[in-house]
PDB file of N, CA and C in Angstrom:
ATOM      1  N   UNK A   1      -0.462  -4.898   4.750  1.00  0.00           N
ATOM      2  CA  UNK A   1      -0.525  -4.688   3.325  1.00  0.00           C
ATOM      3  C   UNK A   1      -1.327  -3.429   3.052  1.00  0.00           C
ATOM      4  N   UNK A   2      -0.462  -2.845   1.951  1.00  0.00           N
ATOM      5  CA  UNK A   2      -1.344  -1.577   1.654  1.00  0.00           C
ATOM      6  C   UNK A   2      -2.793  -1.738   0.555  1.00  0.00           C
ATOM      7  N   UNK A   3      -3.951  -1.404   0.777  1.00  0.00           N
ATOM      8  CA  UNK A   3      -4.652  -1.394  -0.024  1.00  0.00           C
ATOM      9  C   UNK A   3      -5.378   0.022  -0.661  1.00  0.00           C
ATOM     10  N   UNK A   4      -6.344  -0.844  -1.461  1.00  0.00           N
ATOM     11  CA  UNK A   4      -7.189   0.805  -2.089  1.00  0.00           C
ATOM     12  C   UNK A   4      -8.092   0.497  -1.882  1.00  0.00           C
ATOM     13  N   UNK A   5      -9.116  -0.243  -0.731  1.00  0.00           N
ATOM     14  CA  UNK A   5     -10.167  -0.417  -0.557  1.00  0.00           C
ATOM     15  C   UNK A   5     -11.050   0.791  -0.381  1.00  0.00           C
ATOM     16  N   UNK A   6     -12.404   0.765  -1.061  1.00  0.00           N
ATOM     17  CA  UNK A   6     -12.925   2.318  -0.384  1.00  0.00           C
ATOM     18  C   UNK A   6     -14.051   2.170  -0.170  1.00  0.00           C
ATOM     19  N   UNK A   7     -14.220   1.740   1.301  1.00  0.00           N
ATOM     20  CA  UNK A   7     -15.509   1.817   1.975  1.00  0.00           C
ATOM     21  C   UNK A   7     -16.164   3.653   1.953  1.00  0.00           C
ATOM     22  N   UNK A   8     -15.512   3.937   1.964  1.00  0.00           N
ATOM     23  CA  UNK A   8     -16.198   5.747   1.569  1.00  0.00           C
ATOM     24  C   UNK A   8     -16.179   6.277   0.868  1.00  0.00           C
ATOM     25  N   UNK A   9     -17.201   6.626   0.036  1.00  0.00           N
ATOM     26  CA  UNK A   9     -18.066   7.156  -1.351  1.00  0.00           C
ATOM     27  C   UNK A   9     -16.799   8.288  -1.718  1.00  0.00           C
ATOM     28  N   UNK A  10     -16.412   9.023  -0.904  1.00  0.00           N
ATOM     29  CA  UNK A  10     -15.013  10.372  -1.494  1.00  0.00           C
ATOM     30  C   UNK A  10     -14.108   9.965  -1.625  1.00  0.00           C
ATOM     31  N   UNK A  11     -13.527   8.483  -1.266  1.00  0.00           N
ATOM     32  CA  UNK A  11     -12.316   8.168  -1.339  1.00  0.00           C
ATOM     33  C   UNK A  11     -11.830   7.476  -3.181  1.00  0.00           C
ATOM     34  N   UNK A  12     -10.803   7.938  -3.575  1.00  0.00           N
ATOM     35  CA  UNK A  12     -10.749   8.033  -4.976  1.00  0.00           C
ATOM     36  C   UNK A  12      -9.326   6.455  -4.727  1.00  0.00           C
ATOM     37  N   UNK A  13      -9.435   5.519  -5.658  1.00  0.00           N
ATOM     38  CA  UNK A  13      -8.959   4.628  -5.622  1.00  0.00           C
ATOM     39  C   UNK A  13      -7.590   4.718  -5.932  1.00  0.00           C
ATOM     40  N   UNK A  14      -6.397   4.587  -6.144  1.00  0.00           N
ATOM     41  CA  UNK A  14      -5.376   5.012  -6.486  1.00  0.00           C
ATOM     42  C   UNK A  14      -4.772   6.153  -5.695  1.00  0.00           C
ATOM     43  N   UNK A  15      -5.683   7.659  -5.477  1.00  0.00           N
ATOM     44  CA  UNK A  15      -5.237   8.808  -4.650  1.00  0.00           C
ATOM     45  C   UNK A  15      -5.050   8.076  -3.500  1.00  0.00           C
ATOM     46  N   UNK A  16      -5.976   7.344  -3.035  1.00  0.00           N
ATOM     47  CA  UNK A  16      -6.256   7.131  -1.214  1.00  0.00           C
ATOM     48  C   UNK A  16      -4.761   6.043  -1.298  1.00  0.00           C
ATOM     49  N   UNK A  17      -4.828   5.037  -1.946  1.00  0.00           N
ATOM     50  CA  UNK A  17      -3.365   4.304  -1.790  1.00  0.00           C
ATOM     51  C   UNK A  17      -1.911   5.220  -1.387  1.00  0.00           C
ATOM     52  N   UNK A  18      -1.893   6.135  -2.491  1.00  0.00           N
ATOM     53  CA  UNK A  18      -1.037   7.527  -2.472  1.00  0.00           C
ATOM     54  C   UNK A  18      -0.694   7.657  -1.147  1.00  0.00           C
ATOM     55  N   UNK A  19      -1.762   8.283  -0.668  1.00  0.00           N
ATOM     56  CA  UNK A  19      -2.053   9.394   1.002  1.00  0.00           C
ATOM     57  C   UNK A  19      -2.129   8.207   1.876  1.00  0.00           C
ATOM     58  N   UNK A  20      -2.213   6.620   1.543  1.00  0.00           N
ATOM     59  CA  UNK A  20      -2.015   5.460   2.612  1.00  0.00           C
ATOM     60  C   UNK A  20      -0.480   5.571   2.876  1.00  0.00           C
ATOM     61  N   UNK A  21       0.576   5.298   1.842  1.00  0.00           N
ATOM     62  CA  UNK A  21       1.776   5.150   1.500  1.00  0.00           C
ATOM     63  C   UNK A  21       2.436   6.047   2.493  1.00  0.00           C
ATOM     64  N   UNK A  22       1.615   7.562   1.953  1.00  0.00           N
ATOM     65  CA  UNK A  22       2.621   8.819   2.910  1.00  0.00           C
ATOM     66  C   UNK A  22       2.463   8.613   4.285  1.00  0.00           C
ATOM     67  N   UNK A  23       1.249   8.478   4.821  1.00  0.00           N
ATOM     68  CA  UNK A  23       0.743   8.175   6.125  1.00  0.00           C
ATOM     69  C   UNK A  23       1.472   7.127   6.891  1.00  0.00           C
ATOM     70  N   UNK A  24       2.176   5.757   5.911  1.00  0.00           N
ATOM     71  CA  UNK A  24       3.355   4.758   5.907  1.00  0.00           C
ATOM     72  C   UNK A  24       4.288   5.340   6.725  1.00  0.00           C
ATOM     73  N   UNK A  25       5.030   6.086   6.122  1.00  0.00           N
ATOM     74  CA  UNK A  25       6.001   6.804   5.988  1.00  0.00           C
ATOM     75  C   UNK A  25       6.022   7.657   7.187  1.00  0.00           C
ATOM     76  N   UNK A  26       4.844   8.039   7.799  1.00  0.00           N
ATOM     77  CA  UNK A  26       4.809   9.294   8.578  1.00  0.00           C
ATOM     78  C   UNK A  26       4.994   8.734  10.047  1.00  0.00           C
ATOM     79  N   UNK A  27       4.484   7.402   9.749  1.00  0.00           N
ATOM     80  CA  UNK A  27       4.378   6.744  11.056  1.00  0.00           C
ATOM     81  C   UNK A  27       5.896   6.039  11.227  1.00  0.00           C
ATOM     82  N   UNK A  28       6.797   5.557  10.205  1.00  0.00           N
ATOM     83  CA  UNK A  28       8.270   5.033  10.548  1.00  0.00           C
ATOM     84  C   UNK A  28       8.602   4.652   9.446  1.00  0.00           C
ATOM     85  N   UNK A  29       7.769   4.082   8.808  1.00  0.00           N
ATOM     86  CA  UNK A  29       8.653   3.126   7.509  1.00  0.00           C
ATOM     87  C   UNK A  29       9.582   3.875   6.702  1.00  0.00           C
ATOM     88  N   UNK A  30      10.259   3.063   5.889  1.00  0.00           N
ATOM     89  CA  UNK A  30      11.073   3.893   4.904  1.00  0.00           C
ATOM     90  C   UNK A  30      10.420   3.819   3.984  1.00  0.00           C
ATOM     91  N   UNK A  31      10.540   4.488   2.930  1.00  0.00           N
ATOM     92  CA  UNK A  31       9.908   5.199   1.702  1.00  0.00           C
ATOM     93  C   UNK A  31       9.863   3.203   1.048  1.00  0.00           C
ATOM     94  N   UNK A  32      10.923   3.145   1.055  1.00  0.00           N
ATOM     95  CA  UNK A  32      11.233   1.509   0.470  1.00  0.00           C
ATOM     96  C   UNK A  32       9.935   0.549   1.075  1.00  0.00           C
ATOM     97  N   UNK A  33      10.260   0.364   2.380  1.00  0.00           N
ATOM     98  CA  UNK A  33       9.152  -0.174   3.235  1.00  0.00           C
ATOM     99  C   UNK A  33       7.623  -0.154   2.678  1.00  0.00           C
ATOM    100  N   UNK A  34       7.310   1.101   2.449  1.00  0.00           N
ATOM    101  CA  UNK A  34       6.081   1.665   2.581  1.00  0.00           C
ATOM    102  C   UNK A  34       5.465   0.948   1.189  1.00  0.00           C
ATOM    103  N   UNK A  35       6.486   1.339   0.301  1.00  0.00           N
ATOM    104  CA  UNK A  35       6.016   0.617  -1.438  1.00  0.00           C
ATOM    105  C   UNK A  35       6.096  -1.095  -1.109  1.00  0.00           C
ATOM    106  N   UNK A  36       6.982  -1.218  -0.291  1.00  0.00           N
ATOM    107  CA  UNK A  36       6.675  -2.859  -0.322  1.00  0.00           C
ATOM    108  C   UNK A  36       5.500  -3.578   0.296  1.00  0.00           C
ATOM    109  N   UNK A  37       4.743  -2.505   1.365  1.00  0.00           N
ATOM    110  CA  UNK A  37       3.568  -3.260   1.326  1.00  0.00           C
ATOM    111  C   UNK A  37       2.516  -3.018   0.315  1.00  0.00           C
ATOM    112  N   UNK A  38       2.897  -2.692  -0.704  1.00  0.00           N
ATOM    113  CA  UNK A  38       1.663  -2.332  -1.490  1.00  0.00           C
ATOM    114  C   UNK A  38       2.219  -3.611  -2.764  1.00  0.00           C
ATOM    115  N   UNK A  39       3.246  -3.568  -2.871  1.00  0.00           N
ATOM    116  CA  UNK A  39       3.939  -5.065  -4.365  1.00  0.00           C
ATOM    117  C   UNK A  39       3.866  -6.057  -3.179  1.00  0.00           C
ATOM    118  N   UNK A  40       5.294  -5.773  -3.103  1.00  0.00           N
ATOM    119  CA  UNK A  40       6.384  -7.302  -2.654  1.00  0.00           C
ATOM    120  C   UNK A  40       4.976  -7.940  -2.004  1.00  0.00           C
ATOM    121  N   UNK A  41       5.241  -7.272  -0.249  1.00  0.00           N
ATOM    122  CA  UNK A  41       4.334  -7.910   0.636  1.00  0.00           C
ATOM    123  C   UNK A  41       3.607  -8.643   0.089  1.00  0.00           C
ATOM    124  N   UNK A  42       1.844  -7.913  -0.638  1.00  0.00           N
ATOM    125  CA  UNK A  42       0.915  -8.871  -1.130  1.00  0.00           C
ATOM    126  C   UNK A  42       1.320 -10.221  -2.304  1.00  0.00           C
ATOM    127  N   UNK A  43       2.581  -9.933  -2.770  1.00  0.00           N
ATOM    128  CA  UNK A  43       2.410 -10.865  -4.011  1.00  0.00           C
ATOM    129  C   UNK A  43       3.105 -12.105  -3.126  1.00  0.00           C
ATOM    130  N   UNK A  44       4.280 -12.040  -1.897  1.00  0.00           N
ATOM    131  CA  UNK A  44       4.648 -12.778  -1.053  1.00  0.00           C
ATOM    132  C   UNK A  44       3.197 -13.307  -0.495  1.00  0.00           C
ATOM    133  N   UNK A  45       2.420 -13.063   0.057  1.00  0.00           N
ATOM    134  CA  UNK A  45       1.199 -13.536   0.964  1.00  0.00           C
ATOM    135  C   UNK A  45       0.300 -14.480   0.353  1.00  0.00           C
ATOM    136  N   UNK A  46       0.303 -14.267  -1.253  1.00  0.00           N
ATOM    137  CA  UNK A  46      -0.407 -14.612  -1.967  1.00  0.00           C
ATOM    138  C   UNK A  46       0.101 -15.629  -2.492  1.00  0.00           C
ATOM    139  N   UNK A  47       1.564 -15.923  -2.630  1.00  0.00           N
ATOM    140  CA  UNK A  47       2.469 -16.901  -2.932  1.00  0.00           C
ATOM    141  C   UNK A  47       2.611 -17.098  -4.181  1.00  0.00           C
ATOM    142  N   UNK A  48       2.629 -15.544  -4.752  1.00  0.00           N
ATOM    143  CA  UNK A  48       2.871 -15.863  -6.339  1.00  0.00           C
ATOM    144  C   UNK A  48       4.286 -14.981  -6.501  1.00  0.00           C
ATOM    145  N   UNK A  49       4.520 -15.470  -7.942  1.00  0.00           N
ATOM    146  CA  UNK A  49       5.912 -15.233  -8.522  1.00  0.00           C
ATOM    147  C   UNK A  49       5.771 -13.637  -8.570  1.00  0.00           C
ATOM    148  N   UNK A  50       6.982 -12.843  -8.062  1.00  0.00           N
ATOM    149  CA  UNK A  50       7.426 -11.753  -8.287  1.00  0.00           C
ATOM    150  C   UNK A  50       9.034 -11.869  -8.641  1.00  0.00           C
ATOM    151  N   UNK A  51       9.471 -10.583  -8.854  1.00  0.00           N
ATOM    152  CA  UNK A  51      10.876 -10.075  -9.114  1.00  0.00           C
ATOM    153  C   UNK A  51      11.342  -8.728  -8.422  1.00  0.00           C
TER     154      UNK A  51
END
């Protein structure tokens, strides 16, 4: 799952998710993939209602 956790004081909440996503991507996922661990995934894990 993708997060925005920021254990480091420079890391900007939202940007760092951003540059997580691309980094996703860089390593294999598809662009699709990459956004789904940041929705689908967590709201699946969590076992709540999505669409």
């Amino acid at each position: 799952m993708a997060g925005t956790d920021c254990p480091i004081f420079y890391l900007t909440p939202g940007r760092s998710l951003h540059q997580e996503l691309v980094v996703l991507v860089e390593a294999g996922l598809s662009p699709l993939e990459a956004i789904k661990t940041a929705t689908l995934n967590p709201a699946k894990y969590f076992d709540m209602e999505y669409n």
